[in-house]
PDB file of N, CA and C in Angstrom:
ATOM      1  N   UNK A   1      80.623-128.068  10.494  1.00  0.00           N
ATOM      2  CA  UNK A   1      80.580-127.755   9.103  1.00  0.00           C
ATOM      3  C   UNK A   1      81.606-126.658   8.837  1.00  0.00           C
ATOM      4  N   UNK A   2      81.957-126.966   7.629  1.00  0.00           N
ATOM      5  CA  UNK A   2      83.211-126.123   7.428  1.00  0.00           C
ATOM      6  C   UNK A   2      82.645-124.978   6.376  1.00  0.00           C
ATOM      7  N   UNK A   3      83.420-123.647   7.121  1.00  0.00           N
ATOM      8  CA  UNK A   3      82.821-122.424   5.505  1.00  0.00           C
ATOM      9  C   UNK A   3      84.086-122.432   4.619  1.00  0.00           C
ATOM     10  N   UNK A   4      83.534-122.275   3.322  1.00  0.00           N
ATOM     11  CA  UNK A   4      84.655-121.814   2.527  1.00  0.00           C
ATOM     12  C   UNK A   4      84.933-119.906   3.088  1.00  0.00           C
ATOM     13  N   UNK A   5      86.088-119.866   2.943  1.00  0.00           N
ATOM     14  CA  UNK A   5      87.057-118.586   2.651  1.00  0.00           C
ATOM     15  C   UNK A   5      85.997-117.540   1.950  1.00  0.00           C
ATOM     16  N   UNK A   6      85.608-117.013   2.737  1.00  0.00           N
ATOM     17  CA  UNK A   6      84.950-115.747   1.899  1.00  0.00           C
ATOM     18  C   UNK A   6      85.869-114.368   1.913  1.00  0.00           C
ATOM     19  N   UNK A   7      86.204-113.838   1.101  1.00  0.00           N
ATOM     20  CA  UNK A   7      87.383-112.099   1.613  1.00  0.00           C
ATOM     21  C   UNK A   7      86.427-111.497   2.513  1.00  0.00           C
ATOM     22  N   UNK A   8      86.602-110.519   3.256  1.00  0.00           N
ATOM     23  CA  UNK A   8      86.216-109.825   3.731  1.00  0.00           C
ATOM     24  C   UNK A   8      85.205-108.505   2.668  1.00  0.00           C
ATOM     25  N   UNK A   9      85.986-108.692   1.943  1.00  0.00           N
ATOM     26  CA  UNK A   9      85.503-107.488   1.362  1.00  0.00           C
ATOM     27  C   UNK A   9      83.720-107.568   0.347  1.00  0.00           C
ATOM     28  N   UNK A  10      84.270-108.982   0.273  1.00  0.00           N
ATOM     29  CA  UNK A  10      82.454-109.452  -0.329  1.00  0.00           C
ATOM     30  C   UNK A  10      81.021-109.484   0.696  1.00  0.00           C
ATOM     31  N   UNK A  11      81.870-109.202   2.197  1.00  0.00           N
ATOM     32  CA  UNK A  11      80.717-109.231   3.282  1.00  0.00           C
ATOM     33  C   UNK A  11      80.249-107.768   3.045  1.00  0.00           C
ATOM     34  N   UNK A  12      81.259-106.854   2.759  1.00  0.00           N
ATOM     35  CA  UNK A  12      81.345-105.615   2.707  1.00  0.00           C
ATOM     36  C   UNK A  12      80.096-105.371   1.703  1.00  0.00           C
ATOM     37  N   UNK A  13      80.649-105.951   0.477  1.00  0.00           N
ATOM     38  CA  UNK A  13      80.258-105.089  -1.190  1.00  0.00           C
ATOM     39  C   UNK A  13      78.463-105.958  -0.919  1.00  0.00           C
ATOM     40  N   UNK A  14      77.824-106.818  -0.093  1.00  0.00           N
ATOM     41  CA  UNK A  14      76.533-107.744   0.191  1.00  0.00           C
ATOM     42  C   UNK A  14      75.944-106.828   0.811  1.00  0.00           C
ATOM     43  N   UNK A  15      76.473-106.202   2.205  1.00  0.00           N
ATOM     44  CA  UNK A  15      75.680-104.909   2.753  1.00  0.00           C
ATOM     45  C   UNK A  15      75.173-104.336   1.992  1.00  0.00           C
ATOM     46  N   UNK A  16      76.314-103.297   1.531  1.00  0.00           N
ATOM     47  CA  UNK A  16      76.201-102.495   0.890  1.00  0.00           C
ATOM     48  C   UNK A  16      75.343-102.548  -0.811  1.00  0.00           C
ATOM     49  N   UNK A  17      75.267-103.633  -1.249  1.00  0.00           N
ATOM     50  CA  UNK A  17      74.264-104.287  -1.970  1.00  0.00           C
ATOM     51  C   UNK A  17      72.656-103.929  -1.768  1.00  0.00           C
ATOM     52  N   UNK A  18      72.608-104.798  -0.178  1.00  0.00           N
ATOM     53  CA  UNK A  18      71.212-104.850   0.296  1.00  0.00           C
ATOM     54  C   UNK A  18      70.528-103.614   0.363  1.00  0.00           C
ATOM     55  N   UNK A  19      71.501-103.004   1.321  1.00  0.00           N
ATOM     56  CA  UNK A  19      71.525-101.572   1.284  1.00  0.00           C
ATOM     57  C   UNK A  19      70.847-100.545   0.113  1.00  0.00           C
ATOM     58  N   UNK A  20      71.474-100.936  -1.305  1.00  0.00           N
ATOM     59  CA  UNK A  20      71.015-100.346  -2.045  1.00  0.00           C
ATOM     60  C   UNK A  20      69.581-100.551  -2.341  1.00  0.00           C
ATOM     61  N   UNK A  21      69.830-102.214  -2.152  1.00  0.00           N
ATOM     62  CA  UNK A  21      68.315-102.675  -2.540  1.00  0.00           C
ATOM     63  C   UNK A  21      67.233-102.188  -2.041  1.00  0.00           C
ATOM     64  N   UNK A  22      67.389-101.911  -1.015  1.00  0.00           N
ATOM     65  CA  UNK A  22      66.397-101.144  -0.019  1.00  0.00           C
ATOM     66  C   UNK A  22      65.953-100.124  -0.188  1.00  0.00           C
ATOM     67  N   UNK A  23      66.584 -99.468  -0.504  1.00  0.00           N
ATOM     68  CA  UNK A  23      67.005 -98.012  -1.003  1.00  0.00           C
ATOM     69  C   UNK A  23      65.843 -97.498  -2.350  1.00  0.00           C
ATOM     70  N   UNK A  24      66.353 -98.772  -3.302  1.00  0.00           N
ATOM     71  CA  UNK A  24      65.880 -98.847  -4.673  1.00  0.00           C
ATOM     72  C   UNK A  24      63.891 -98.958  -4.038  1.00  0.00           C
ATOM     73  N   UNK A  25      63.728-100.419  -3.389  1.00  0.00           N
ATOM     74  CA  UNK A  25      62.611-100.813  -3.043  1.00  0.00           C
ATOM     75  C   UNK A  25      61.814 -99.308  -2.241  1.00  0.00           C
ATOM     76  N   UNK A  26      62.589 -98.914  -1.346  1.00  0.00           N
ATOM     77  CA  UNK A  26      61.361 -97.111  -0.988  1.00  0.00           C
ATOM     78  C   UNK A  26      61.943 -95.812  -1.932  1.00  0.00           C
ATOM     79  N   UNK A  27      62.505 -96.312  -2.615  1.00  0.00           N
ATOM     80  CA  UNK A  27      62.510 -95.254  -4.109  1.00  0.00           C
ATOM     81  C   UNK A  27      60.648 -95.662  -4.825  1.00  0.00           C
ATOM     82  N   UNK A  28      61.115 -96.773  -5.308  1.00  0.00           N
ATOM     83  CA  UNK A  28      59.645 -97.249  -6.388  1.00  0.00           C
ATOM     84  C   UNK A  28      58.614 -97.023  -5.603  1.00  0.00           C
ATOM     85  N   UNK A  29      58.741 -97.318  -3.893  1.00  0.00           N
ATOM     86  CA  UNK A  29      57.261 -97.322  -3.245  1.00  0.00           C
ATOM     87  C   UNK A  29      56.899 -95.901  -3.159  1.00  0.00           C
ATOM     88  N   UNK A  30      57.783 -94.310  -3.034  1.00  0.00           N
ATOM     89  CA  UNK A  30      57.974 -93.349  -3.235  1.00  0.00           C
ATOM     90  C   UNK A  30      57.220 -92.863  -4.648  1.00  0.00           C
ATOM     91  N   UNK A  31      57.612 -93.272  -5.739  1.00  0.00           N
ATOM     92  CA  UNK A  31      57.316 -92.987  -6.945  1.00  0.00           C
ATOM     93  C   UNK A  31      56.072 -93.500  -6.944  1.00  0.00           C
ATOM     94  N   UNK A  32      55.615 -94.631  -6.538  1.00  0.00           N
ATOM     95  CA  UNK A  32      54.109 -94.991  -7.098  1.00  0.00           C
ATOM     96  C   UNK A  32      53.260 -94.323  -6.278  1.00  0.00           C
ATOM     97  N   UNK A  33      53.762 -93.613  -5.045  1.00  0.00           N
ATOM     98  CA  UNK A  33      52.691 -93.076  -3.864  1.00  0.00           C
ATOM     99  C   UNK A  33      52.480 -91.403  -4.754  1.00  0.00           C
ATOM    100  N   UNK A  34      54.181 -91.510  -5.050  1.00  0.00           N
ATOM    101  CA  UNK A  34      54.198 -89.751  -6.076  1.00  0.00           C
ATOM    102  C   UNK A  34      52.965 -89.941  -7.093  1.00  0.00           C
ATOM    103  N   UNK A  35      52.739 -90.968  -7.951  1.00  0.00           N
ATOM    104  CA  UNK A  35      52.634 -91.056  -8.792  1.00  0.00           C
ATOM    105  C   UNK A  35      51.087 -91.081  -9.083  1.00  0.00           C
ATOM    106  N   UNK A  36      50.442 -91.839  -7.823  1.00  0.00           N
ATOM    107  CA  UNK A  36      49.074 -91.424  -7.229  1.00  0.00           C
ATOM    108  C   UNK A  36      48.377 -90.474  -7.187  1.00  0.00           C
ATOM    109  N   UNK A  37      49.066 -89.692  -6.387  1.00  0.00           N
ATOM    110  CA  UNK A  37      49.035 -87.675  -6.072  1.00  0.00           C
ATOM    111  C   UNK A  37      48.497 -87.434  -7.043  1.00  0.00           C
ATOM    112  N   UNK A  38      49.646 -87.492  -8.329  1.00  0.00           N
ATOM    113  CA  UNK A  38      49.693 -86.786  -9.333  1.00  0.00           C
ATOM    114  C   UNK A  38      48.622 -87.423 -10.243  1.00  0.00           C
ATOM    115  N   UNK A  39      48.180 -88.221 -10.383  1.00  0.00           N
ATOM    116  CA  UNK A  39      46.617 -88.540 -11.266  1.00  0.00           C
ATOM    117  C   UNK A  39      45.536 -88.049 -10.337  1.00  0.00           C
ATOM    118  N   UNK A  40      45.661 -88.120  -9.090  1.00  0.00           N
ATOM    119  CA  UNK A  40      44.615 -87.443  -7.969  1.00  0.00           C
ATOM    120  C   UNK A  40      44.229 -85.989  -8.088  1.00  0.00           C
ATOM    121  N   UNK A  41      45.460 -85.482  -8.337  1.00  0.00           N
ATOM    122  CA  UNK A  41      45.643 -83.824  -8.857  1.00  0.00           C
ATOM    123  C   UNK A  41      45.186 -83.720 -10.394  1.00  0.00           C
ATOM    124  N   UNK A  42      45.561 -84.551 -11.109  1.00  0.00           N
ATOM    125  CA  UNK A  42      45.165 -84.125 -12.582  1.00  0.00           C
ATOM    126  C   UNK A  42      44.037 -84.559 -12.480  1.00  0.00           C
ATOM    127  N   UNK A  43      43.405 -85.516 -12.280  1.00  0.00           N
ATOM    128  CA  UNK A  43      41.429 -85.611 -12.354  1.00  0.00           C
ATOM    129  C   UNK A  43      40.804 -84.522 -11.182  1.00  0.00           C
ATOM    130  N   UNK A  44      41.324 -84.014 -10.526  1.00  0.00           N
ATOM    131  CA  UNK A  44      41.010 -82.233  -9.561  1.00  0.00           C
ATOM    132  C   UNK A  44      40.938 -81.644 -10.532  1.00  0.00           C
ATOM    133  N   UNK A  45      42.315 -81.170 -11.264  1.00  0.00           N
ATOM    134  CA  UNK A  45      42.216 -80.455 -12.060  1.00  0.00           C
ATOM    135  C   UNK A  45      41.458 -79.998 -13.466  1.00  0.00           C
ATOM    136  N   UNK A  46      41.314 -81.543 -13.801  1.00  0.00           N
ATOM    137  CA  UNK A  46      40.321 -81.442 -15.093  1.00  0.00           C
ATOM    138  C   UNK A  46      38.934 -80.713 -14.592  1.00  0.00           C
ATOM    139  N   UNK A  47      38.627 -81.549 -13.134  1.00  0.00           N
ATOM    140  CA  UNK A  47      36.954 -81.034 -12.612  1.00  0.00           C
ATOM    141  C   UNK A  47      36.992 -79.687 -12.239  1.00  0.00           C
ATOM    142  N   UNK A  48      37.983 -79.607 -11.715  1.00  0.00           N
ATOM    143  CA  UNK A  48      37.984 -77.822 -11.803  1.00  0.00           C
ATOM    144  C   UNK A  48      37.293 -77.056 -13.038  1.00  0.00           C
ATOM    145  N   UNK A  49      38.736 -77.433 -14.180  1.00  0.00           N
ATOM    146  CA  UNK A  49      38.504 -76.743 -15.778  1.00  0.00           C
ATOM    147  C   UNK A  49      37.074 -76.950 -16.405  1.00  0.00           C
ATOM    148  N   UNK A  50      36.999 -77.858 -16.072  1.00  0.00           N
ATOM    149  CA  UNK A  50      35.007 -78.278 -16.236  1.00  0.00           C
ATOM    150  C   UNK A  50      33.998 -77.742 -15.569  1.00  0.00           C
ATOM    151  N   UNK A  51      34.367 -77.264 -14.535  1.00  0.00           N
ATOM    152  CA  UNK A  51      33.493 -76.443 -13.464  1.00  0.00           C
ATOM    153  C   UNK A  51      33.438 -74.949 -13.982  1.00  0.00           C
ATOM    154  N   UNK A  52      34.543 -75.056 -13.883  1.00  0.00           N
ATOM    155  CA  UNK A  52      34.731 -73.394 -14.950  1.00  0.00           C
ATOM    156  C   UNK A  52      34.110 -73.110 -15.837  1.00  0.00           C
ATOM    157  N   UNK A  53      34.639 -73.770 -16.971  1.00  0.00           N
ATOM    158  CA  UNK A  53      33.787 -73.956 -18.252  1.00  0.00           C
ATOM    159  C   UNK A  53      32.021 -73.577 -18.007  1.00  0.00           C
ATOM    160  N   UNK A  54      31.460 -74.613 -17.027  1.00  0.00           N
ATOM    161  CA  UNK A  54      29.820 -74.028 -16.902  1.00  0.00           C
ATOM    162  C   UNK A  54      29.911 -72.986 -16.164  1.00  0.00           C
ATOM    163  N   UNK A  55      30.561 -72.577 -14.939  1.00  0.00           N
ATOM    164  CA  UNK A  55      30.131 -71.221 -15.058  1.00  0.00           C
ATOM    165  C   UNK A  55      30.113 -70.170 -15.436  1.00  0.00           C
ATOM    166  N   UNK A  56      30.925 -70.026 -16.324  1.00  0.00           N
ATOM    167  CA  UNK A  56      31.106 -69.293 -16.850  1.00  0.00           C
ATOM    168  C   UNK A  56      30.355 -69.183 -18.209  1.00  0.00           C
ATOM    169  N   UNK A  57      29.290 -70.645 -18.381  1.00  0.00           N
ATOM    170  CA  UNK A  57      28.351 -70.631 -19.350  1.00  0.00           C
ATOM    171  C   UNK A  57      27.282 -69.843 -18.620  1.00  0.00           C
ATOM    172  N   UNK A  58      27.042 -70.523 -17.553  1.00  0.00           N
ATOM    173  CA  UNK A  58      25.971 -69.907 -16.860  1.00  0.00           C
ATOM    174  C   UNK A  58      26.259 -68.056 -16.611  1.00  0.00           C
ATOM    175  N   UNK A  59      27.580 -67.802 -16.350  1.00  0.00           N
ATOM    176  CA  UNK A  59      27.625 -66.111 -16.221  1.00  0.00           C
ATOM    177  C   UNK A  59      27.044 -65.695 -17.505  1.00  0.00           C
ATOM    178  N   UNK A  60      27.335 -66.093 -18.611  1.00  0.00           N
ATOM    179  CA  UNK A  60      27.253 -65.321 -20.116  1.00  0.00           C
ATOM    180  C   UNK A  60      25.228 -65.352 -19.806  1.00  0.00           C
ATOM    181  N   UNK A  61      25.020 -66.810 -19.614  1.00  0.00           N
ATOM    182  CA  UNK A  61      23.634 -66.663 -19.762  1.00  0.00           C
ATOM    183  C   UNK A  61      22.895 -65.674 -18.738  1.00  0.00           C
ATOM    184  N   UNK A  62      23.507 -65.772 -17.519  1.00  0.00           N
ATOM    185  CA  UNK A  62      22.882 -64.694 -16.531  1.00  0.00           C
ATOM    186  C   UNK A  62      22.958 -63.253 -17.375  1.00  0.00           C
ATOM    187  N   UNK A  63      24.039 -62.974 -17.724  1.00  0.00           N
ATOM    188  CA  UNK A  63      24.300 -61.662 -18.397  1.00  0.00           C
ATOM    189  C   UNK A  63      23.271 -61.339 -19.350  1.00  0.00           C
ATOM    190  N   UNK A  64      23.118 -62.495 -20.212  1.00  0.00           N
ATOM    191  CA  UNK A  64      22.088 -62.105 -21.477  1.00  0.00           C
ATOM    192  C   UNK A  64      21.243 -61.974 -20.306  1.00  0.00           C
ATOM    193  N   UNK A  65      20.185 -62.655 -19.997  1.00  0.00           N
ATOM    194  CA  UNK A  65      19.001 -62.341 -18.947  1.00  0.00           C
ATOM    195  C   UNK A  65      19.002 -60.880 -18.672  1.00  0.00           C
ATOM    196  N   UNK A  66      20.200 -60.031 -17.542  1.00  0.00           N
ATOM    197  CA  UNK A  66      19.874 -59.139 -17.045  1.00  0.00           C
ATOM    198  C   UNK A  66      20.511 -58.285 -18.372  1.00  0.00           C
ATOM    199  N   UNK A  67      20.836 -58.321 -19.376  1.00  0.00           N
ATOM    200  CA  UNK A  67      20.447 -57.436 -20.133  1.00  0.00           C
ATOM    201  C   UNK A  67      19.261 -57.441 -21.084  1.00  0.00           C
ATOM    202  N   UNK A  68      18.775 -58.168 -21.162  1.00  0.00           N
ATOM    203  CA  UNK A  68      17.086 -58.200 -21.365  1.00  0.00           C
ATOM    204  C   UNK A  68      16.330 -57.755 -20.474  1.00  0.00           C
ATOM    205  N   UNK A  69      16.739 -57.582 -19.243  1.00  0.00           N
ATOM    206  CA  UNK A  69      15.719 -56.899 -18.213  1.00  0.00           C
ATOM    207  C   UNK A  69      16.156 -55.891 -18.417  1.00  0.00           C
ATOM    208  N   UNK A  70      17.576 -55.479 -18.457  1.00  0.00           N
ATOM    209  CA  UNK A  70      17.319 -54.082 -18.393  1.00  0.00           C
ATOM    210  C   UNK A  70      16.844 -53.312 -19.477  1.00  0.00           C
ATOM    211  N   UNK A  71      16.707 -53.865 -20.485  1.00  0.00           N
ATOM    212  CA  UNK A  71      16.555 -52.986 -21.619  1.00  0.00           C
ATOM    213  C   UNK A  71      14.528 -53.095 -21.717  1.00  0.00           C
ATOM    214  N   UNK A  72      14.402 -54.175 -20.747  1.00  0.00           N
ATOM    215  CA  UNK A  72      12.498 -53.977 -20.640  1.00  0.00           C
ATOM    216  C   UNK A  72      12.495 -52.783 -19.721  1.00  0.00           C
ATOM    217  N   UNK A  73      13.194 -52.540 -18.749  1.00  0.00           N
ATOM    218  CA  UNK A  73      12.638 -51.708 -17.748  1.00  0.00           C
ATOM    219  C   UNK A  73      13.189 -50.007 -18.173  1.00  0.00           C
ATOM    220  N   UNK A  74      14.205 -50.190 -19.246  1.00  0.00           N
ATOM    221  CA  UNK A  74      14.639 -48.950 -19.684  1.00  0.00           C
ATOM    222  C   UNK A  74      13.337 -48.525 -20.543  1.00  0.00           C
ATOM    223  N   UNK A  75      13.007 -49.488 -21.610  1.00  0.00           N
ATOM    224  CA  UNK A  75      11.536 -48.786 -22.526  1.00  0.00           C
ATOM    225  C   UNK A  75      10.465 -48.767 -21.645  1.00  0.00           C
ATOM    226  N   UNK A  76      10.469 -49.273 -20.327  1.00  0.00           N
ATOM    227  CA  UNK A  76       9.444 -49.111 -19.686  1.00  0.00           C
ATOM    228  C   UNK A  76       9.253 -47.344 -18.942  1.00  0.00           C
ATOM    229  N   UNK A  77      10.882 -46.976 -18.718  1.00  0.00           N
ATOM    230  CA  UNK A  77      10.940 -46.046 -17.819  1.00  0.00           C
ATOM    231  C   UNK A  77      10.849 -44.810 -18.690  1.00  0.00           C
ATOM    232  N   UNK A  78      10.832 -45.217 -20.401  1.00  0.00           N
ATOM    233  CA  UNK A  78      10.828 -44.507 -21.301  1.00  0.00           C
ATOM    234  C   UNK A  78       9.346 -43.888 -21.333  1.00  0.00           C
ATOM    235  N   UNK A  79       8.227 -45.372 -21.549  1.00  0.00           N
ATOM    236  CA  UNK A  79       7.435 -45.079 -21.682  1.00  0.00           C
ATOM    237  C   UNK A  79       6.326 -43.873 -20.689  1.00  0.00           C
ATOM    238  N   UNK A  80       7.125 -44.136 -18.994  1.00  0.00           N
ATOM    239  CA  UNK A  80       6.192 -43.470 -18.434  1.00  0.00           C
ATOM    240  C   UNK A  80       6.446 -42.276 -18.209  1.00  0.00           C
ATOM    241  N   UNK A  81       8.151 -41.544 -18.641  1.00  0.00           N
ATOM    242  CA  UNK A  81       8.468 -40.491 -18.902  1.00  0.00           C
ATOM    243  C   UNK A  81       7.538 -39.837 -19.952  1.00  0.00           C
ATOM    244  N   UNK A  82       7.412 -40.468 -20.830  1.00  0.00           N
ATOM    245  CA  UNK A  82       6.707 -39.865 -21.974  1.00  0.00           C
ATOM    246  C   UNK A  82       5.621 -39.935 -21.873  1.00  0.00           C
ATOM    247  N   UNK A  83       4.636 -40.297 -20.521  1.00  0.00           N
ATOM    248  CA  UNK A  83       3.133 -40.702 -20.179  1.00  0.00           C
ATOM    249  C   UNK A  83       2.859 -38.951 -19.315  1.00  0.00           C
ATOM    250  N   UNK A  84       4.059 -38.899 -18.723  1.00  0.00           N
ATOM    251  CA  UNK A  84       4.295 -37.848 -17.789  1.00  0.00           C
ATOM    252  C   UNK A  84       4.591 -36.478 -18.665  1.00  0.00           C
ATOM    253  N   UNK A  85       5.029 -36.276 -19.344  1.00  0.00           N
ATOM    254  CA  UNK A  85       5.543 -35.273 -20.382  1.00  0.00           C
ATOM    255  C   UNK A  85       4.137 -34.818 -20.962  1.00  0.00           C
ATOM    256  N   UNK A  86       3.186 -35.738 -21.166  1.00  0.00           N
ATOM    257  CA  UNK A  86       2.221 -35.715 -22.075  1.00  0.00           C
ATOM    258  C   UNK A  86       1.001 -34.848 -21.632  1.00  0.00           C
ATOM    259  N   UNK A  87       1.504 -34.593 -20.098  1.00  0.00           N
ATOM    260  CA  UNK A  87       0.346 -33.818 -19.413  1.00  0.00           C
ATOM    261  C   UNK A  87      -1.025 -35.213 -18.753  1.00  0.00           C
ATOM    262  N   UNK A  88      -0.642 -36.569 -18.957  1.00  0.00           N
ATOM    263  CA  UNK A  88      -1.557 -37.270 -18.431  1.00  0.00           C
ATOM    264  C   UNK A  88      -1.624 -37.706 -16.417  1.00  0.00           C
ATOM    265  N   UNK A  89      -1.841 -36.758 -16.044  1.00  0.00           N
ATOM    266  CA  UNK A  89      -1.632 -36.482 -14.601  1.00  0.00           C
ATOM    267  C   UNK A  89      -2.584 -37.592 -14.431  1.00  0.00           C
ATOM    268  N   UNK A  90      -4.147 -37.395 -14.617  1.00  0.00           N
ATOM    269  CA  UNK A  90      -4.900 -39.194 -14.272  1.00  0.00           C
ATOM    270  C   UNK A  90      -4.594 -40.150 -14.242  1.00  0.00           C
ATOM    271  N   UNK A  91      -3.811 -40.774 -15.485  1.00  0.00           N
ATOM    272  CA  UNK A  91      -3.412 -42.004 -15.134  1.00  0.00           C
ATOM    273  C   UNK A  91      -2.390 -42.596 -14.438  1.00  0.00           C
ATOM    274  N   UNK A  92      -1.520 -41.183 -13.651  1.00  0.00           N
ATOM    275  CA  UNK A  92      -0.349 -41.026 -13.113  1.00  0.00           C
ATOM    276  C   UNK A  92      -1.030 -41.279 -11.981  1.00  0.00           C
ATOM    277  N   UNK A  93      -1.846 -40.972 -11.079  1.00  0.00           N
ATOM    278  CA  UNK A  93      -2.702 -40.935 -10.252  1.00  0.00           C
ATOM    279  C   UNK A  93      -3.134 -42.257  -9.732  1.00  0.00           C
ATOM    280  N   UNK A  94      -3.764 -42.492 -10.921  1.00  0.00           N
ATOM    281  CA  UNK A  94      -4.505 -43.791 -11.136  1.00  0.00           C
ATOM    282  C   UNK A  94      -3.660 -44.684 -10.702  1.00  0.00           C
ATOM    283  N   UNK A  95      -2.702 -44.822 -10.952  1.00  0.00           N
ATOM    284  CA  UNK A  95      -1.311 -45.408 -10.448  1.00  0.00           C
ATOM    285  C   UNK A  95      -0.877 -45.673  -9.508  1.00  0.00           C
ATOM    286  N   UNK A  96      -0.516 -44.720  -8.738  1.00  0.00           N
ATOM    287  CA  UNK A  96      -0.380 -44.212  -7.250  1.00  0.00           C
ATOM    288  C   UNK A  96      -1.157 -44.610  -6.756  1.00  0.00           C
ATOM    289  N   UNK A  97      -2.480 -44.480  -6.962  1.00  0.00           N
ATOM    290  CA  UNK A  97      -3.449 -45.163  -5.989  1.00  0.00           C
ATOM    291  C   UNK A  97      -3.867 -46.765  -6.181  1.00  0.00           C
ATOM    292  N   UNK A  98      -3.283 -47.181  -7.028  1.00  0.00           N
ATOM    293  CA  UNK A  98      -3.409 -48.657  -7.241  1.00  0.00           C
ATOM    294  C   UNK A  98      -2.438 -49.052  -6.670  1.00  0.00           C
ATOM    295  N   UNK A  99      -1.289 -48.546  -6.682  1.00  0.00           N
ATOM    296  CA  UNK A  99      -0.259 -49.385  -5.822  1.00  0.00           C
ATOM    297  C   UNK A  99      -0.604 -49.113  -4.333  1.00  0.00           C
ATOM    298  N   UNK A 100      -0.816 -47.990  -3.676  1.00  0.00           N
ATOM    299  CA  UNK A 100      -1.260 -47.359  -2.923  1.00  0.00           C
ATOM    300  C   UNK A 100      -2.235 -48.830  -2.107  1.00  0.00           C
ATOM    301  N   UNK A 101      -3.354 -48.677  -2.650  1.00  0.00           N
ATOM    302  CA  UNK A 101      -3.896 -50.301  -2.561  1.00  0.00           C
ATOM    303  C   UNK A 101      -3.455 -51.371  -2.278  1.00  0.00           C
ATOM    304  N   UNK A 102      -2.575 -52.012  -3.402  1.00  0.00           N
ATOM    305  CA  UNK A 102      -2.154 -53.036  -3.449  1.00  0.00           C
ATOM    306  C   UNK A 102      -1.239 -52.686  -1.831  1.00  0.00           C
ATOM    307  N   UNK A 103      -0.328 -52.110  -1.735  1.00  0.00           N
ATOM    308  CA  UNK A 103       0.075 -51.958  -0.547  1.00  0.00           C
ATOM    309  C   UNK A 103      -0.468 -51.993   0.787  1.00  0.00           C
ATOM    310  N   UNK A 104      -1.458 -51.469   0.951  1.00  0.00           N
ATOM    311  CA  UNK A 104      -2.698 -51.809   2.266  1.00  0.00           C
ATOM    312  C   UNK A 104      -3.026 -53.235   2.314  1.00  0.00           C
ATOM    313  N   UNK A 105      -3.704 -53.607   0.787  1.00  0.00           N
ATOM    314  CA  UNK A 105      -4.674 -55.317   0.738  1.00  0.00           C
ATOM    315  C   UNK A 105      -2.924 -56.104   1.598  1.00  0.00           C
ATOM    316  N   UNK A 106      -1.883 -55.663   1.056  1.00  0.00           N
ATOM    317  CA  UNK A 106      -0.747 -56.819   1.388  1.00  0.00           C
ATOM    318  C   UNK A 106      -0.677 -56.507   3.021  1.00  0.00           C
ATOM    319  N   UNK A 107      -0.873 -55.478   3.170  1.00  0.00           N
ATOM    320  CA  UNK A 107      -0.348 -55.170   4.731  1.00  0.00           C
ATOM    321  C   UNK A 107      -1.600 -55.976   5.358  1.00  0.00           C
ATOM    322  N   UNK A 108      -2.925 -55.522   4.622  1.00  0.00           N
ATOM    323  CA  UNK A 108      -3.938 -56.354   5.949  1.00  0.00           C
ATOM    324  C   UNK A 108      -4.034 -57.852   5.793  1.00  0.00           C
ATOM    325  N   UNK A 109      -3.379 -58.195   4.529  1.00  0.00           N
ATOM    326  CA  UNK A 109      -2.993 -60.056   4.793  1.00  0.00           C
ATOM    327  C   UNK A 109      -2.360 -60.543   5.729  1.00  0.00           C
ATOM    328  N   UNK A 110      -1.116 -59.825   5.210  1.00  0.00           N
ATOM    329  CA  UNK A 110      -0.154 -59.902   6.600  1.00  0.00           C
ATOM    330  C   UNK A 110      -0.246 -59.934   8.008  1.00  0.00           C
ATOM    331  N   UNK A 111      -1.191 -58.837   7.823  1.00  0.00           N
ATOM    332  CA  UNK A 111      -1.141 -58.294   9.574  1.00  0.00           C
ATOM    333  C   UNK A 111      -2.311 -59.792  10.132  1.00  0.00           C
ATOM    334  N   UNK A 112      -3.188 -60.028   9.581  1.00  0.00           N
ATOM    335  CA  UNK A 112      -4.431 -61.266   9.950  1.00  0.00           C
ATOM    336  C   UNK A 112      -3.691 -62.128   9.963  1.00  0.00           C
ATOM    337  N   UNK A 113      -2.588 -62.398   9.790  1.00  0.00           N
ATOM    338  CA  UNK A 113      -1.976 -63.732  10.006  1.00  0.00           C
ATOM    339  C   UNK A 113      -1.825 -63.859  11.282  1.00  0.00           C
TER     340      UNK A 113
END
């Protein structure tokens, strides 16, 4: 079988063709693997910003909380200043020895275990 006459130079410019083609073909496979990442990273990222978002609901709400406690245990610490001021030494007493109590009854639970 006979070839037609090809130049030389068209064997050349076919390589160098394929070549590109190739080239082109792990370009796109490149870009769609890039391109993956990058929606992989942006749905991270949203769950992040969303994660945030509640805790930082939840900090505000913790905050209210412990400033409601503190402001019970401040009128509380008010009140027994001013229980103490008042000259009521008995019920100061009375006190002491109730916790006093409560402290023993817990120790002899404990300890019977």
């Amino acid at each position: 079988m006979r070839r037609a006459h090809v130049p030389s130079d068209y064997h050349g410019n076919m390589a160098q063709r394929t070549d590109h083609e190739m080239l082109e073909e792990e370009n796109d496979k490149m870009v769609d693997h890039l391109s993956s990442k990058v929606q992989a990273l942006k749905s991270l990222t949203i769950d992040i910003g969303n994660e945030v978002k509640y805790q930082n609901k939840m900090l505000k709400e913790m905050d209210t909380d412990f400033d409601s406690g503190g402001s019970l245990l401040s009128s509380t610490m008010n009140r027994l200043t001013a229980l103490t001021k008042k000259g009521h030494h008995r019920v100061m007493l009375y006190l002491i020895l109730f916790c006093l109590l409560v402290f023993f009854v817990t120790w002899y639970i404990i300890k019977r275990r």
